[in-house]
PDB file of N, CA and C in Angstrom:
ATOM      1  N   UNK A   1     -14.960  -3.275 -10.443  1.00  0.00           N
ATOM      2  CA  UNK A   1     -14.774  -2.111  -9.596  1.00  0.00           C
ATOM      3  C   UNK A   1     -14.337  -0.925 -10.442  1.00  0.00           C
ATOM      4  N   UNK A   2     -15.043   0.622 -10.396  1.00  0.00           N
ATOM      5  CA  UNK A   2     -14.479   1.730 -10.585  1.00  0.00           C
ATOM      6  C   UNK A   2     -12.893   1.663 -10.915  1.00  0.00           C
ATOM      7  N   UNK A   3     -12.512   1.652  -9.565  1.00  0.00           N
ATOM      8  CA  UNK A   3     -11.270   2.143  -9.456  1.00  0.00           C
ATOM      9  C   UNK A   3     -10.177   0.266  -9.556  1.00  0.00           C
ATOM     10  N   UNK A   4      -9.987   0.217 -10.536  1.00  0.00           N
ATOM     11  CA  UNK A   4      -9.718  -1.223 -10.626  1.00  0.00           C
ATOM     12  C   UNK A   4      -8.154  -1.330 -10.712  1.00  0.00           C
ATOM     13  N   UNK A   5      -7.473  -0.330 -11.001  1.00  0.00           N
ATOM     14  CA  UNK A   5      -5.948  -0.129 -10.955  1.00  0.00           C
ATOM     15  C   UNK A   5      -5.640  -0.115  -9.388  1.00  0.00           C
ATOM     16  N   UNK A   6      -6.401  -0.145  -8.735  1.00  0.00           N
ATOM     17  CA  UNK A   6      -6.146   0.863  -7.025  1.00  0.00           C
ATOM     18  C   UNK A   6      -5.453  -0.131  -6.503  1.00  0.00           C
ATOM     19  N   UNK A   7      -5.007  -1.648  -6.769  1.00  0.00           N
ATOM     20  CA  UNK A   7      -4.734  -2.984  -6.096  1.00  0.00           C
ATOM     21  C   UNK A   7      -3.815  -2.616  -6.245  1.00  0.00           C
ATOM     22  N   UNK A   8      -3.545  -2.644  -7.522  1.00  0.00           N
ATOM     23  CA  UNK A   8      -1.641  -2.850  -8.315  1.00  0.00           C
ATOM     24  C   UNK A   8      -1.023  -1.042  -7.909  1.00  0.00           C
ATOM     25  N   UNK A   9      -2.073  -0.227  -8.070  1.00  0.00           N
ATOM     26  CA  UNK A   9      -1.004   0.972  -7.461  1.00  0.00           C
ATOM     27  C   UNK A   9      -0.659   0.670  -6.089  1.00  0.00           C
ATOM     28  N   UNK A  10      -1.710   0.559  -4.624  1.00  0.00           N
ATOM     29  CA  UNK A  10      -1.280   0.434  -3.100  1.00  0.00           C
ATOM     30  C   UNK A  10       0.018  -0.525  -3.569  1.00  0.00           C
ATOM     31  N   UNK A  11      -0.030  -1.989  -4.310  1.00  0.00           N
ATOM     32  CA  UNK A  11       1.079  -2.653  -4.046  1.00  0.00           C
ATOM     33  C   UNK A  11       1.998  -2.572  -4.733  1.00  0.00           C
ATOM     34  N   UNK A  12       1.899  -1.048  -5.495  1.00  0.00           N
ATOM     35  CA  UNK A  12       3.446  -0.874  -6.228  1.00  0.00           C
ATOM     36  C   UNK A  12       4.286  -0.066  -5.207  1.00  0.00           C
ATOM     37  N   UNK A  13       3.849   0.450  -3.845  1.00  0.00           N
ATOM     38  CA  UNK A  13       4.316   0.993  -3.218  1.00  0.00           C
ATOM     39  C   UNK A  13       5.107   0.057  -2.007  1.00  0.00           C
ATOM     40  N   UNK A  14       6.938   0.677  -2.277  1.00  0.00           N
ATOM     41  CA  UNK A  14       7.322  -0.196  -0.938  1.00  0.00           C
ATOM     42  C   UNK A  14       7.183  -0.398   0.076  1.00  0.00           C
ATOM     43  N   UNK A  15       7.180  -1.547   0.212  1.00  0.00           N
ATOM     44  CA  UNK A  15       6.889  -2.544   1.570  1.00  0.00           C
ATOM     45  C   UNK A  15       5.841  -2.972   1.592  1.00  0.00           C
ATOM     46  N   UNK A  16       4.642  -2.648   0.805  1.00  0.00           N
ATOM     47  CA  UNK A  16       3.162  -2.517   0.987  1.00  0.00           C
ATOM     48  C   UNK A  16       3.048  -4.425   0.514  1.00  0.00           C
ATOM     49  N   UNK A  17       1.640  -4.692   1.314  1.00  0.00           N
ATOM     50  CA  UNK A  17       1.474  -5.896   1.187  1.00  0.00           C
ATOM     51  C   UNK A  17      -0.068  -6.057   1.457  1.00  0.00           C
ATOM     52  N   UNK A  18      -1.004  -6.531   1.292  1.00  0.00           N
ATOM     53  CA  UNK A  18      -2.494  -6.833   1.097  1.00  0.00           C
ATOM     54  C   UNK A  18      -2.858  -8.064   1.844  1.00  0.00           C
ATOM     55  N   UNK A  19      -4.040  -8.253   2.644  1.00  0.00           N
ATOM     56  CA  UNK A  19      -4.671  -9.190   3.518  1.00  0.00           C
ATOM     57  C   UNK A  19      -5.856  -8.789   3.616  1.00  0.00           C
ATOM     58  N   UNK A  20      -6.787 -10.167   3.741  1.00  0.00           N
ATOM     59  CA  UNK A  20      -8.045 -10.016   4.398  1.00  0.00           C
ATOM     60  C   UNK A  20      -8.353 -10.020   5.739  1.00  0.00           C
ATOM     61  N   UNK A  21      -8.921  -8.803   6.290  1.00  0.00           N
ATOM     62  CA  UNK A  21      -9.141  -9.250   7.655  1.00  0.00           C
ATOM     63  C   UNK A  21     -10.851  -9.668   7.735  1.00  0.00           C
ATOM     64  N   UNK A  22     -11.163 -10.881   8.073  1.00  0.00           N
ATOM     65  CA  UNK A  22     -12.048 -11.639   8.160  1.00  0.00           C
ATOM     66  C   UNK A  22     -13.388 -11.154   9.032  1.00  0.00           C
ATOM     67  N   UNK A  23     -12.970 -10.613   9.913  1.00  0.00           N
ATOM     68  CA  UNK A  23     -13.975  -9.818  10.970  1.00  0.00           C
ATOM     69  C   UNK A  23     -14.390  -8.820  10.432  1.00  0.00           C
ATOM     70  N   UNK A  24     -13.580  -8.046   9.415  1.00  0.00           N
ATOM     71  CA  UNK A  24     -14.764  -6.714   8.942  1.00  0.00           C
ATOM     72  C   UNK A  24     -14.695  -6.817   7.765  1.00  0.00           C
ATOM     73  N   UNK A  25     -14.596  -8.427   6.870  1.00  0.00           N
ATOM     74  CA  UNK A  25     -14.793  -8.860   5.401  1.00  0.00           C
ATOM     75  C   UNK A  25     -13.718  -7.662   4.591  1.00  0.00           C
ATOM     76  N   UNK A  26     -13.147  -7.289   5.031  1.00  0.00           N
ATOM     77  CA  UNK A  26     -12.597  -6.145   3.972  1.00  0.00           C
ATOM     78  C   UNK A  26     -11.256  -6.019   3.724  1.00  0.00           C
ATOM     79  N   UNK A  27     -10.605  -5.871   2.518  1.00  0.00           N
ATOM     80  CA  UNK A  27      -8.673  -6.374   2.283  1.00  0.00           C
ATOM     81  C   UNK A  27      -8.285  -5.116   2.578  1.00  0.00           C
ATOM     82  N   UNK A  28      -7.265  -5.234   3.114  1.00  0.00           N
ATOM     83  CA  UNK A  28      -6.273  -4.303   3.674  1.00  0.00           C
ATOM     84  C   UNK A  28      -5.258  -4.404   3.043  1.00  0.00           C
ATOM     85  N   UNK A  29      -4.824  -3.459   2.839  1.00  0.00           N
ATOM     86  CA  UNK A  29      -3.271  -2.640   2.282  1.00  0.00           C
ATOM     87  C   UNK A  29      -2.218  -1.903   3.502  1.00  0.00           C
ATOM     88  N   UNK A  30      -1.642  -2.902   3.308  1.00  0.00           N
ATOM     89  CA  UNK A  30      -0.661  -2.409   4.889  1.00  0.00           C
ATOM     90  C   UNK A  30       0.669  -1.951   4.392  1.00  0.00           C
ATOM     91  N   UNK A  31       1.668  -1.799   5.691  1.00  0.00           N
ATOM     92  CA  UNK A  31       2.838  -0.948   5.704  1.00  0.00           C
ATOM     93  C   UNK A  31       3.587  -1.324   7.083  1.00  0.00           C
ATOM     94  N   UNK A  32       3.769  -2.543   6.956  1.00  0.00           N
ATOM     95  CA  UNK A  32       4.482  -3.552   8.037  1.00  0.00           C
ATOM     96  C   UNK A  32       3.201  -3.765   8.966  1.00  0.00           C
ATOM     97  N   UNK A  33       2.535  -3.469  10.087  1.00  0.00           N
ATOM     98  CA  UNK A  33       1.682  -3.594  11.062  1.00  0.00           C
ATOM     99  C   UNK A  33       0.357  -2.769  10.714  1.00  0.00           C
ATOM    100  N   UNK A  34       1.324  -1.200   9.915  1.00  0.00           N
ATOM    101  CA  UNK A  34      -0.402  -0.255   9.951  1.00  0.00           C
ATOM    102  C   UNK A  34      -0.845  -0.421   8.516  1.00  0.00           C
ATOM    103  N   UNK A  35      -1.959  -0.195   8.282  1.00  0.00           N
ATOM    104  CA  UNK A  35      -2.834   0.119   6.871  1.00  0.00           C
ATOM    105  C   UNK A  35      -3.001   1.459   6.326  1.00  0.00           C
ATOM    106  N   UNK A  36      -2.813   1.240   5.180  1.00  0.00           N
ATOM    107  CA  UNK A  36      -3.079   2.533   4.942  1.00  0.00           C
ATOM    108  C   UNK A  36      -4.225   2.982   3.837  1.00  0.00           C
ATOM    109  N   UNK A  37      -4.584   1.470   3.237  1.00  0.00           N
ATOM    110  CA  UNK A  37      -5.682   1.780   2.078  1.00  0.00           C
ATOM    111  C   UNK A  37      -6.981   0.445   3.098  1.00  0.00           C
ATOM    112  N   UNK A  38      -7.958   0.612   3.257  1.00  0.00           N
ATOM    113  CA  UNK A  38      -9.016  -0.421   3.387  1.00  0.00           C
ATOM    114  C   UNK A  38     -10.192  -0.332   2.340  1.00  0.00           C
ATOM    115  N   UNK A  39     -10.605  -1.389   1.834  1.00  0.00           N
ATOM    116  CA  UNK A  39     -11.589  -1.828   0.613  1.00  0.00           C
ATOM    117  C   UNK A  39     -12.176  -2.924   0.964  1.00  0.00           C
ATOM    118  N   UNK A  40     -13.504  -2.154   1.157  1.00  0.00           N
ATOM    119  CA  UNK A  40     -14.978  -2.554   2.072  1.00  0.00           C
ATOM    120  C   UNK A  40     -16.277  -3.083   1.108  1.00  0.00           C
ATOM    121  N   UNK A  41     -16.660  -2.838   2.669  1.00  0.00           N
ATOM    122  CA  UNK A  41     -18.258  -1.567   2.427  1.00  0.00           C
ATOM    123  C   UNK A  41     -19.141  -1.085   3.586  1.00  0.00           C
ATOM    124  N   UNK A  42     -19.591  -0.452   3.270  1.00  0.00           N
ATOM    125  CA  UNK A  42     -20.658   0.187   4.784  1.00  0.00           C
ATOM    126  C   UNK A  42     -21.401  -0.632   5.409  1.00  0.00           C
ATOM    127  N   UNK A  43     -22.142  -0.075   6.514  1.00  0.00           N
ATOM    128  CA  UNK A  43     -23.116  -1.041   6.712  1.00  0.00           C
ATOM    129  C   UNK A  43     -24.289  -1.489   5.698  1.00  0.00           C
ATOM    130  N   UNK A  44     -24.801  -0.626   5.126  1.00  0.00           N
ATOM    131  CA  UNK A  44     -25.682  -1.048   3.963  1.00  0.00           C
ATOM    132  C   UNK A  44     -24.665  -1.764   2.558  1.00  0.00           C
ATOM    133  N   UNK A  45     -23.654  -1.875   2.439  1.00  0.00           N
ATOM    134  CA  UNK A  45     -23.151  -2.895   1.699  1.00  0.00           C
ATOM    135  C   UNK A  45     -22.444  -2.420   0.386  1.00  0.00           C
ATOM    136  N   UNK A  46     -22.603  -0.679   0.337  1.00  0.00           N
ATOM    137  CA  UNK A  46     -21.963  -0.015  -0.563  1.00  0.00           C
ATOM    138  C   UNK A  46     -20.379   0.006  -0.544  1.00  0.00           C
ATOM    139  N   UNK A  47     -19.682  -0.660  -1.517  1.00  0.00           N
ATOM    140  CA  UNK A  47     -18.370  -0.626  -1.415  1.00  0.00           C
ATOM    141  C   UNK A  47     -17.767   1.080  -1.000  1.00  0.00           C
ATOM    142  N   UNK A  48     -16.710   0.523  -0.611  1.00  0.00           N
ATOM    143  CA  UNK A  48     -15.621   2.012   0.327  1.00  0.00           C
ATOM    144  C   UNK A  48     -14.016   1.350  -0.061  1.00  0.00           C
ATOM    145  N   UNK A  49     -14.251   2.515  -0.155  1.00  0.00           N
ATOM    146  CA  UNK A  49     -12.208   2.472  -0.334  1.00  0.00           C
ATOM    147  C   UNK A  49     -12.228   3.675   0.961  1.00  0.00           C
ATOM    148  N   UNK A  50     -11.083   3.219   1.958  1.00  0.00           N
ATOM    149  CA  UNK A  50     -10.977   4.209   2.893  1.00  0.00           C
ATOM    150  C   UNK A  50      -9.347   4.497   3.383  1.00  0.00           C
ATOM    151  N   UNK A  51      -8.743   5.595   3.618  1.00  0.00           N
ATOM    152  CA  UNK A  51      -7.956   6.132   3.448  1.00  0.00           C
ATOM    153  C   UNK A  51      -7.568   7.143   4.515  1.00  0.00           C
ATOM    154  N   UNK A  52      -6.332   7.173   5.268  1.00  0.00           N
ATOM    155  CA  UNK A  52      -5.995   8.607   6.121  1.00  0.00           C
ATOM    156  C   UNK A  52      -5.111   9.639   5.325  1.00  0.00           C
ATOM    157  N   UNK A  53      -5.817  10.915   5.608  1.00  0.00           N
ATOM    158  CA  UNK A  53      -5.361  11.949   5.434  1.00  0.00           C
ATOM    159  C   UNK A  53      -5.007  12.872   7.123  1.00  0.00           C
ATOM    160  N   UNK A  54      -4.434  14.016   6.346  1.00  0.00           N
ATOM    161  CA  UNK A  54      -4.324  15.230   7.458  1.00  0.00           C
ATOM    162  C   UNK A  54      -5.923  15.164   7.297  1.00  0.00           C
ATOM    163  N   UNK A  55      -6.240  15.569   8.543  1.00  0.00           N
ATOM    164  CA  UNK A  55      -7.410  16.380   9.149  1.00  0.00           C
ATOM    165  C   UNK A  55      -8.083  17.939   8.336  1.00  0.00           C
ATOM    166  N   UNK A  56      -7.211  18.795   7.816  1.00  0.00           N
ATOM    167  CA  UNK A  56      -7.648  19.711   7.183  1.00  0.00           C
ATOM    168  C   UNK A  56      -7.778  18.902   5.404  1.00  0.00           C
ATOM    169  N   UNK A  57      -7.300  18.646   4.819  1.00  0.00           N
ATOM    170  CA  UNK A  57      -7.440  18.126   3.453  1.00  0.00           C
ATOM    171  C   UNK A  57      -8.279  17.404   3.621  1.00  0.00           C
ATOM    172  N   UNK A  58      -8.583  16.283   4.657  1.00  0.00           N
ATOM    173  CA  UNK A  58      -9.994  15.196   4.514  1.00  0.00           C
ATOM    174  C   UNK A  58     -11.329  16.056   4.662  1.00  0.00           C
ATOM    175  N   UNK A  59     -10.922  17.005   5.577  1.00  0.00           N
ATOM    176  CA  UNK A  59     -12.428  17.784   5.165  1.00  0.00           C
ATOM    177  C   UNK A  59     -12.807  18.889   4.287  1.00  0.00           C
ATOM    178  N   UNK A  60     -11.393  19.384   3.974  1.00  0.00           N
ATOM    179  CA  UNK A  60     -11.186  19.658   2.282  1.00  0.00           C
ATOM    180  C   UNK A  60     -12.391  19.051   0.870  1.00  0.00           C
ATOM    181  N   UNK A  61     -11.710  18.123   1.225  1.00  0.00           N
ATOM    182  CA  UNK A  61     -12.214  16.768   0.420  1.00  0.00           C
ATOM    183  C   UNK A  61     -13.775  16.811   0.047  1.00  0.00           C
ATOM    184  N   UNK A  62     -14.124  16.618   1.399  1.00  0.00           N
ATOM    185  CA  UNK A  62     -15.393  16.155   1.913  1.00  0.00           C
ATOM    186  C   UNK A  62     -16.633  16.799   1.486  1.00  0.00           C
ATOM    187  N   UNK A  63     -16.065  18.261   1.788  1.00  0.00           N
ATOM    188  CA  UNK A  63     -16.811  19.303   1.070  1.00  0.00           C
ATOM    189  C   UNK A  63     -16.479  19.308  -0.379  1.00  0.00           C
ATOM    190  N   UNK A  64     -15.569  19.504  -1.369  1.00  0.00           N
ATOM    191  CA  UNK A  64     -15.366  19.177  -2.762  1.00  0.00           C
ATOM    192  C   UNK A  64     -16.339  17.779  -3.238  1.00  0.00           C
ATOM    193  N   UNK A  65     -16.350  16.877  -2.603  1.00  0.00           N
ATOM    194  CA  UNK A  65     -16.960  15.874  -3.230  1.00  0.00           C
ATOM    195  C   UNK A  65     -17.748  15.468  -2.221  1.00  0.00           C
ATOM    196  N   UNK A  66     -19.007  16.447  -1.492  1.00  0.00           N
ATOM    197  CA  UNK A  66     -19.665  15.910  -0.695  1.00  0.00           C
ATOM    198  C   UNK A  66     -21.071  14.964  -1.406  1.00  0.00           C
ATOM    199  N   UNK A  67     -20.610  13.648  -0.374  1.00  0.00           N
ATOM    200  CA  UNK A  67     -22.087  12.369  -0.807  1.00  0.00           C
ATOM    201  C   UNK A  67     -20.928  11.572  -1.115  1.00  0.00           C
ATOM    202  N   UNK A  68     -19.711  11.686  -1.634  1.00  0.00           N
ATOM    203  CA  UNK A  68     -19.018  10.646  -2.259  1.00  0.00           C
ATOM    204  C   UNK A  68     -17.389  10.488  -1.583  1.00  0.00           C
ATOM    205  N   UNK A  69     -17.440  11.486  -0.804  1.00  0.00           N
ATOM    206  CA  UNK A  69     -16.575  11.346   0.076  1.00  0.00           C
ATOM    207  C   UNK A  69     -16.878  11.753   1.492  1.00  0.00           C
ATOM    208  N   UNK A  70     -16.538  10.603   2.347  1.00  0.00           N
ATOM    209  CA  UNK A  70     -17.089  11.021   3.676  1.00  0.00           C
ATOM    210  C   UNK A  70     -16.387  10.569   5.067  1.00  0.00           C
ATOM    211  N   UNK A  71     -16.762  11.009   6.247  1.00  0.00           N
ATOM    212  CA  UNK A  71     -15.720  10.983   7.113  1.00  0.00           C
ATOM    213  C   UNK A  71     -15.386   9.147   7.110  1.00  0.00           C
ATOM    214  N   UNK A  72     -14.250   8.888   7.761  1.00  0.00           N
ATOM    215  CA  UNK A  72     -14.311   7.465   7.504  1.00  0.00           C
ATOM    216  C   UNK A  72     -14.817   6.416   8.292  1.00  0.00           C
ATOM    217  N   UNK A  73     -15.332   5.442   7.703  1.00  0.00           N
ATOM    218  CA  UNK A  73     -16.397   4.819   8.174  1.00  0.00           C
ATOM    219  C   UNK A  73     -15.701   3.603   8.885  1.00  0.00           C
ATOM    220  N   UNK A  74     -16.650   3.537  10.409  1.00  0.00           N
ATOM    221  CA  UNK A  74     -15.875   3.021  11.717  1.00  0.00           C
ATOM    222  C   UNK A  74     -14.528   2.964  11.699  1.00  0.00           C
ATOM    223  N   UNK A  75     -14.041   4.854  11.045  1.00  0.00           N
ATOM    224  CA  UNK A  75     -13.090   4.631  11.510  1.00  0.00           C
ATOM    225  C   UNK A  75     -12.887   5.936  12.527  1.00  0.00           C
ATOM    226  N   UNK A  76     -11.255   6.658  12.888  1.00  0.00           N
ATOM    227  CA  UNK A  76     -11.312   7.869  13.163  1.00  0.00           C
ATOM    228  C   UNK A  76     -11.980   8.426  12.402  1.00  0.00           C
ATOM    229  N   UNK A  77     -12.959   9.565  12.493  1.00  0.00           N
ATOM    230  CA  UNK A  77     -13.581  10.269  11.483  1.00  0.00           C
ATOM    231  C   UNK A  77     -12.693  11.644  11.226  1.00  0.00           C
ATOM    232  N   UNK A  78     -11.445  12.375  12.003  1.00  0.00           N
ATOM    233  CA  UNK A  78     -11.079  12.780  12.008  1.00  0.00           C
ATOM    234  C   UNK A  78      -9.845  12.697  10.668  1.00  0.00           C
ATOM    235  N   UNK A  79      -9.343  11.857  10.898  1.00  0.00           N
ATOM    236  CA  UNK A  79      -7.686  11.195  10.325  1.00  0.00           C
ATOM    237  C   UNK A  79      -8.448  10.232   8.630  1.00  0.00           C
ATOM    238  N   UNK A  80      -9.402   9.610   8.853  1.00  0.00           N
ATOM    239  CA  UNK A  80      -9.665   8.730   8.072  1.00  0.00           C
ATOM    240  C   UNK A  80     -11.105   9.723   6.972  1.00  0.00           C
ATOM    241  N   UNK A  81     -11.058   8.638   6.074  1.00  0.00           N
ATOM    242  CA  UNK A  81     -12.169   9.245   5.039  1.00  0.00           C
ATOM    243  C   UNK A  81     -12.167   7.904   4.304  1.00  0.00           C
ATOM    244  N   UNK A  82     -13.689   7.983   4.406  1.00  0.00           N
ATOM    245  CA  UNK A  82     -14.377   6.866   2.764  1.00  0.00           C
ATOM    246  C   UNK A  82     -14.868   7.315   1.834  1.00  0.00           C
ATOM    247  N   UNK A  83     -14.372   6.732   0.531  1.00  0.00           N
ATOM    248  CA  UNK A  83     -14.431   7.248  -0.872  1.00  0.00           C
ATOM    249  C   UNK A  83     -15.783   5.937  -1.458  1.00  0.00           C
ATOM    250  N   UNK A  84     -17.100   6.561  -1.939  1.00  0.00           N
ATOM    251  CA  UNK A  84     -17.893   5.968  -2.218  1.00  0.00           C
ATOM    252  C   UNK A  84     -17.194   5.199  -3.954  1.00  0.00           C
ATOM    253  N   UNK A  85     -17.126   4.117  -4.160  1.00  0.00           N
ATOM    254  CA  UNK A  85     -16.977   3.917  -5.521  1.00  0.00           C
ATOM    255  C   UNK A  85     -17.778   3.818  -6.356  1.00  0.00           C
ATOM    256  N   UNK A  86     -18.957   3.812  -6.110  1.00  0.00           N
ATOM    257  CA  UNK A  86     -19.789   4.108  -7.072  1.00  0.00           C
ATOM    258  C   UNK A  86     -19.741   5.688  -7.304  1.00  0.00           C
ATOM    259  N   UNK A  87     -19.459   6.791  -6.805  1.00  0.00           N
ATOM    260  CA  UNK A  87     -19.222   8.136  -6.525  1.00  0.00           C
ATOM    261  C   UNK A  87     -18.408   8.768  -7.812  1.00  0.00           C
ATOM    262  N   UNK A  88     -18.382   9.971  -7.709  1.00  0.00           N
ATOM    263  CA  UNK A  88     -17.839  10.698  -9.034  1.00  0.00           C
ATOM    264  C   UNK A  88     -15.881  11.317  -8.723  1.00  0.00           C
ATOM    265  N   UNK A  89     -15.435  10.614  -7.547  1.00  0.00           N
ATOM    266  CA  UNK A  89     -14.208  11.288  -7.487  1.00  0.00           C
ATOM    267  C   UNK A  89     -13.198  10.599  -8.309  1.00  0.00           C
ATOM    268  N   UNK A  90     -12.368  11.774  -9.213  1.00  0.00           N
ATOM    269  CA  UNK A  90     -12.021  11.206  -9.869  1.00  0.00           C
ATOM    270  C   UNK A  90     -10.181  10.285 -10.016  1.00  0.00           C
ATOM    271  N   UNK A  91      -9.979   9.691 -10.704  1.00  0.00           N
ATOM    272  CA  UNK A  91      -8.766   8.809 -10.413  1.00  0.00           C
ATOM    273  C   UNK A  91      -7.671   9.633 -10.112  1.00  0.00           C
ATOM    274  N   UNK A  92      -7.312  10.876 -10.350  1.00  0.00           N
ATOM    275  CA  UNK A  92      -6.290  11.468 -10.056  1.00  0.00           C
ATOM    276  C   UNK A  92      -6.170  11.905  -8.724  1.00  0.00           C
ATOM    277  N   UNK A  93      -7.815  12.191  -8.055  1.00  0.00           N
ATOM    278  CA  UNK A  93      -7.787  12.788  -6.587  1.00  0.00           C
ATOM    279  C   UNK A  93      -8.175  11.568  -5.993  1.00  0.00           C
ATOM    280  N   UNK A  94      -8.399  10.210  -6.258  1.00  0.00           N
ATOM    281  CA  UNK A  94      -8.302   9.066  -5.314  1.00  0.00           C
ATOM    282  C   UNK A  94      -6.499   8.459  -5.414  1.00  0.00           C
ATOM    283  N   UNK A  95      -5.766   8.642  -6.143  1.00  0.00           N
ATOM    284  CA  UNK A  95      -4.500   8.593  -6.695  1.00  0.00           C
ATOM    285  C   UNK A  95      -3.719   9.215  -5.495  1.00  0.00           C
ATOM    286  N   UNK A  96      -3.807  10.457  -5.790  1.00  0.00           N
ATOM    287  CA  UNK A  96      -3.669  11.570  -4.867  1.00  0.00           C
ATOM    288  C   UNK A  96      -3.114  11.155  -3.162  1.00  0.00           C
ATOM    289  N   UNK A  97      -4.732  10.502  -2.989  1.00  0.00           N
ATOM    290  CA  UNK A  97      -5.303  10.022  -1.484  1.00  0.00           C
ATOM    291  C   UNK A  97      -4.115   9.190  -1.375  1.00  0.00           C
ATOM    292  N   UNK A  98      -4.312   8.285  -2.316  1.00  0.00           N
ATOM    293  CA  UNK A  98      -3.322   7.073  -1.814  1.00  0.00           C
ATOM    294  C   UNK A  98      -2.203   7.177  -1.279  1.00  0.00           C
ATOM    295  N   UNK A  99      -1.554   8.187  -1.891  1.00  0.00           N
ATOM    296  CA  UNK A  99      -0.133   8.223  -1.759  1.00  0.00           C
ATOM    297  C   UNK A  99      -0.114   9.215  -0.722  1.00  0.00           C
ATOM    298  N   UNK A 100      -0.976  10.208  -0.313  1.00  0.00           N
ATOM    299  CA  UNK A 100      -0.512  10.848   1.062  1.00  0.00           C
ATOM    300  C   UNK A 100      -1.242   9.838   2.223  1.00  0.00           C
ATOM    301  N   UNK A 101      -1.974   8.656   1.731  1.00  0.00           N
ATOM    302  CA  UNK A 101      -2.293   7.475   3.522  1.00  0.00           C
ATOM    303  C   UNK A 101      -1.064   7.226   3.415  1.00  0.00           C
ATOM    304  N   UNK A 102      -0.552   6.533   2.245  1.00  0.00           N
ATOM    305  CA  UNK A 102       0.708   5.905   2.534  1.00  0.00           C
ATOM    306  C   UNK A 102       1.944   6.332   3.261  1.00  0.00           C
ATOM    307  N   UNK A 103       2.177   7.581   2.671  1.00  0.00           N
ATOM    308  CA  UNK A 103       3.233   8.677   2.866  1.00  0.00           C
ATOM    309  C   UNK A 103       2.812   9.072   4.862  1.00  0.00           C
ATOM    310  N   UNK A 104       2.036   9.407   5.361  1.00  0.00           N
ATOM    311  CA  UNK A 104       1.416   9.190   6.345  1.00  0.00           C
ATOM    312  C   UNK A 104       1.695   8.345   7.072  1.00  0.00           C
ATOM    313  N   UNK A 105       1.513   7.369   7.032  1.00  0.00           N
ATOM    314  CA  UNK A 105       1.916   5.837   7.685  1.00  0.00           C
ATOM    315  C   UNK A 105       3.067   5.621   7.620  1.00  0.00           C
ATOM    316  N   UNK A 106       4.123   6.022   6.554  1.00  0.00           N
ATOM    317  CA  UNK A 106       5.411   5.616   6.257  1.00  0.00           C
ATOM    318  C   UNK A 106       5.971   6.702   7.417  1.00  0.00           C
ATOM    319  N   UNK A 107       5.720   7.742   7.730  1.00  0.00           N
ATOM    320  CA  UNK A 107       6.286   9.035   8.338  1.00  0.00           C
ATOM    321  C   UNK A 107       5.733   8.747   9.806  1.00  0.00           C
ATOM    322  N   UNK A 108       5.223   7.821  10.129  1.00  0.00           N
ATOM    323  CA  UNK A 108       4.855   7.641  11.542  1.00  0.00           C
ATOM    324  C   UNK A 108       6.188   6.161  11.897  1.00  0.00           C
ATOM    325  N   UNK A 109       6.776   5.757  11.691  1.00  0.00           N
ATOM    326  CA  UNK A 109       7.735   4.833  11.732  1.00  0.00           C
ATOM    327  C   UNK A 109       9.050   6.027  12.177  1.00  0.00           C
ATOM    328  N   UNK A 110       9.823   5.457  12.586  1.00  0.00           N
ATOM    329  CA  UNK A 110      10.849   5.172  13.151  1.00  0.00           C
ATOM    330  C   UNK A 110      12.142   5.929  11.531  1.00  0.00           C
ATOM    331  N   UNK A 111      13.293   6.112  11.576  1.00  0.00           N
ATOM    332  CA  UNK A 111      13.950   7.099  10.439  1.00  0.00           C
ATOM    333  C   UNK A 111      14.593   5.702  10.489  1.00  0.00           C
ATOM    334  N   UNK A 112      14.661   4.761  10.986  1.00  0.00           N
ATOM    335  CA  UNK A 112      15.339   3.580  10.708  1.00  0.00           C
ATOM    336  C   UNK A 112      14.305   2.479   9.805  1.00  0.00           C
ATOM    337  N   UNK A 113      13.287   2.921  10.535  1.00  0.00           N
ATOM    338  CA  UNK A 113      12.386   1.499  10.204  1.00  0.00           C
ATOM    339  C   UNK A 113      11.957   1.957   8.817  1.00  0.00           C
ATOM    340  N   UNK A 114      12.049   3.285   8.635  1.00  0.00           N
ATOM    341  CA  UNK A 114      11.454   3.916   7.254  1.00  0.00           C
ATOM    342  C   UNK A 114      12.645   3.565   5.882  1.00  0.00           C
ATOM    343  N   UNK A 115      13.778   3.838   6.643  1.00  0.00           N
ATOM    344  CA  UNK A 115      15.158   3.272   5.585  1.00  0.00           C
ATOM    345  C   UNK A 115      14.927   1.709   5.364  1.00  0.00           C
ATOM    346  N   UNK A 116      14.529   1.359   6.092  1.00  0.00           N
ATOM    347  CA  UNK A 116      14.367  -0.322   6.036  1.00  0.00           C
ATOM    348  C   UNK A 116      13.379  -0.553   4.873  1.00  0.00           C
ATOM    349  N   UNK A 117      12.673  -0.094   4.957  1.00  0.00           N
ATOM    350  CA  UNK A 117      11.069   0.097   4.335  1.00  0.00           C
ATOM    351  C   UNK A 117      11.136   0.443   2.954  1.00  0.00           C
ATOM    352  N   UNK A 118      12.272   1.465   2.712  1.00  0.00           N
ATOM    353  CA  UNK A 118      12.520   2.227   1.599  1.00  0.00           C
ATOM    354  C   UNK A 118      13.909   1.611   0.692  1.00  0.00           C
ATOM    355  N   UNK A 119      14.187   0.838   1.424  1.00  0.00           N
ATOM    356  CA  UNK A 119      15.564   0.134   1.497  1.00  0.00           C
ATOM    357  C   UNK A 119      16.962   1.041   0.780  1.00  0.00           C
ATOM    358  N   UNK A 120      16.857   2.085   1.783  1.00  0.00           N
ATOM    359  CA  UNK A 120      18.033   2.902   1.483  1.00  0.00           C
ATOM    360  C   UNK A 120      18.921   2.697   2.877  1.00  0.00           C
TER     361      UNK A 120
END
């Protein structure tokens, strides 16, 4: 894979933990219940790394690296975006991504459940 560090970064982040979900073949990177990184592929079979952002930066994005970044696939197309890996975006702006799904997901929790999470 391209982006072959992308495992060990999602799970250097706290709390984060990785599973396969079997029904849409694809491992998930979670954050107690929600996900925040998914690593696929489309229907034609092209691997995806997919990711939520704000709504204005994903289509930011989209346009900066249009063909290789795109709204996200079966997912919200709004909130979500898929990063083609065969595609030219590069590790610092898939880097980037990661850490604002995460940051995202972490900020939708609870100021308790997030201290828990963060273990402060």
């Amino acid at each position: 894979m391209k982006y072959e560090w992308l495992e060990s970064y999602a799970m250097s982040k706290k709390g984060a933990y990785k599973e396969w979900k079997q029904e849409w073949e694809v491992h998930r990177y979670m954050l107690r219940d929600k996900m925040f990184i998914m690593h696929g592929g489309d229907k034609s079979g092209k691997e995806i790394i997919t990711l939520k952002l704000d709504p204005l930066e994903g289509e930011f994005l989209r346009k900066q690296y249009k063909g290789d970044i795109v709204p996200g696939y079966y997912m919200n197309k709004e909130h979500w975006n898929s990063v083609y890996v065969d595609g030219n975006v590069p590790d610092d702006v898939l880097r980037g991504m990661a850490d604002k799904s995460y940051d995202l997901i972490l900020s939708g929790f609870s100021k308790k459940i997030q201290k828990e999470i963060l273990g402060g």
